[in-house]
Protein backbone atom coordinates (compact mmCIF):
# COMPACT_ATOMS: atom_id res chain seq x y z
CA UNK A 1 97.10 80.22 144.23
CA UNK A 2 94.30 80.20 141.38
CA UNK A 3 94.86 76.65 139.38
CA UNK A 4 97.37 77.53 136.17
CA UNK A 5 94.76 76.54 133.98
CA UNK A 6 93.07 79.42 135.12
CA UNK A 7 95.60 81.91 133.60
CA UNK A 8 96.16 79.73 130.48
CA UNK A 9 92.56 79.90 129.42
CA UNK A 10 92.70 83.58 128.89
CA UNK A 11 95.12 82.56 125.64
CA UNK A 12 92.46 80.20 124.50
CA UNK A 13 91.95 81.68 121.04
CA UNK A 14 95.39 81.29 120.28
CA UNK A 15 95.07 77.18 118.96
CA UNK A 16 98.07 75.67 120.49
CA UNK A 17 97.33 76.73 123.70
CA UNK A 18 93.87 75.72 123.11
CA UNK A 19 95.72 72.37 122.13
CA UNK A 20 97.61 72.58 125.02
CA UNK A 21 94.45 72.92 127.39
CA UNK A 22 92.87 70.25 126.06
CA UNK A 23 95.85 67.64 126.59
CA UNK A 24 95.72 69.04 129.94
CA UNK A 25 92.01 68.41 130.53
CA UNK A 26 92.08 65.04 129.30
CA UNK A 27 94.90 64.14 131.82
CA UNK A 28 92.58 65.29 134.58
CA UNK A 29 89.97 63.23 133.13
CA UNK A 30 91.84 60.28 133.07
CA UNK A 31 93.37 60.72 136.76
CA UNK A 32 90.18 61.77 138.45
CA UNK A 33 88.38 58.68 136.73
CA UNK A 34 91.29 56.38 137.65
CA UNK A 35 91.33 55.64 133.98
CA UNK A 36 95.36 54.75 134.52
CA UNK A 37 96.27 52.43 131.22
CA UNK A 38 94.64 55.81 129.36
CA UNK A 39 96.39 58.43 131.27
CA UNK A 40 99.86 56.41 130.80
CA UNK A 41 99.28 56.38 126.90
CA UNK A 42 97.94 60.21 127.09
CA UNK A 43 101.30 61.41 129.03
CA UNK A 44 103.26 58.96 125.94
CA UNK A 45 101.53 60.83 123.52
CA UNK A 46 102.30 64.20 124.88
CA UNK A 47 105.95 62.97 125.22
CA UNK A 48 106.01 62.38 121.89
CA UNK A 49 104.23 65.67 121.14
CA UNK A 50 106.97 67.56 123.00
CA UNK A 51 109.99 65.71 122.38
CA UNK A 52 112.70 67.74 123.11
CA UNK A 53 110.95 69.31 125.94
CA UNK A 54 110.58 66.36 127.32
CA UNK A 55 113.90 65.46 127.09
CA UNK A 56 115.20 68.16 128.80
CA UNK A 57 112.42 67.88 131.64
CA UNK A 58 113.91 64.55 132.31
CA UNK A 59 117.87 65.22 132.27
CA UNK A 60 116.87 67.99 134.70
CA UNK A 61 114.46 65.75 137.06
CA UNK A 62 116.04 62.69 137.39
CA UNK A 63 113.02 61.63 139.30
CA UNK A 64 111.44 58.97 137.54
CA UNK A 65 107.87 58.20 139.22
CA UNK A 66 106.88 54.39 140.05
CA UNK A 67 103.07 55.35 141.16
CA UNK A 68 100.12 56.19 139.25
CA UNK A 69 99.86 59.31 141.41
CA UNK A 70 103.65 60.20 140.87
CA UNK A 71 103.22 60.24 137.45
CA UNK A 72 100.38 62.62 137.38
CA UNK A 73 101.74 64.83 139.65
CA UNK A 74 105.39 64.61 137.39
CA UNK A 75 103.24 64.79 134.27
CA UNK A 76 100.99 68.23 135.89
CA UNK A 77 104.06 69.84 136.85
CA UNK A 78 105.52 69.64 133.05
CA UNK A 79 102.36 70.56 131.63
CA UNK A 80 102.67 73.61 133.56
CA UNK A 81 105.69 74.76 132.72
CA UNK A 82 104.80 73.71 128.82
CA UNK A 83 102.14 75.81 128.95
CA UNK A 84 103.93 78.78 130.15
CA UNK A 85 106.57 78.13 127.06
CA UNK A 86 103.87 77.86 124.58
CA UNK A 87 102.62 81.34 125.87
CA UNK A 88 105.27 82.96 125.37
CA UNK A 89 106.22 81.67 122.28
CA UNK A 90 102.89 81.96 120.75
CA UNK A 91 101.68 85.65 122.07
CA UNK A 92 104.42 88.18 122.01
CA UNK A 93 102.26 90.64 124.32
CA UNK A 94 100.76 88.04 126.83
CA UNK A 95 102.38 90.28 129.80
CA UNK A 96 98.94 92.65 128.68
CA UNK A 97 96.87 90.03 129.21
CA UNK A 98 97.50 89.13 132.65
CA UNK A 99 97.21 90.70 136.39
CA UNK A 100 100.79 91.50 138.05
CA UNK A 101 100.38 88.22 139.61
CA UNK A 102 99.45 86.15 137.09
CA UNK A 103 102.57 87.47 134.62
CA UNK A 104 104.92 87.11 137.99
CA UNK A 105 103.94 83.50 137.51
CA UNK A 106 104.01 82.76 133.64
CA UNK A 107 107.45 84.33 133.94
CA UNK A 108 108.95 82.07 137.16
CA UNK A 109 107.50 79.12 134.91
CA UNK A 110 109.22 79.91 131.83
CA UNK A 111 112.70 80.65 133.29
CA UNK A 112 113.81 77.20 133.90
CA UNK A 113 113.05 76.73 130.57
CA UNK A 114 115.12 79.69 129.45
């Protein structure tokens, strides 16, 4: 499976998913430089950022991660499904924009969210 990121970047000139991409870049960064205190206060910030989503993401996955690497992986996995909400939210025809596969996916992403 192509990396998510792949399929959000053809929304990139809509600005919050630009936004969105960014905050997801920088999270990478931070993991792959094992830049940890900055990572923790970037995946605060986006809490903060999406509030109730985040909220709701943690009532559902009780899970709460004790590593470094947990917390990426926890933090990754909401980012994904953000992403898929912000979508489809901000571009009303974004099933146009994508291959059969690609749509199959931004729509399993968004459902829990439904």
């Amino acid at each position: 499976m192509t990396d998510y990121l792949k399929i959000y970047e053809k929304f990139k000139d809509v600005k919050e998913v630009k936004d969105y991409i960014d905050d997801v870049i920088l999270l990478r960064h931070y993991y792959a430089t094992q830049k940890h205190s900055q990572m923790q206060d970037h995946i605060r910030n986006l809490m903060n950022k999406y509030l109730v989503e985040t909220l709701v993401w943690n009532t559902v996955n009780t899970f709460q991660p004790t590593t470094v690497e947990q917390s990426y992986i926890n933090a990754e996995n909401f980012l994904q499904m953000q992403g898929a909400k912000i979508i489809a939210e901000k571009v009303k025809d974004y099933a146009q924009r994508l291959a059969e596969d690609e749509k199959t996916f931004v729509e399993y992403m968004i459902k829990p969210m439904e």
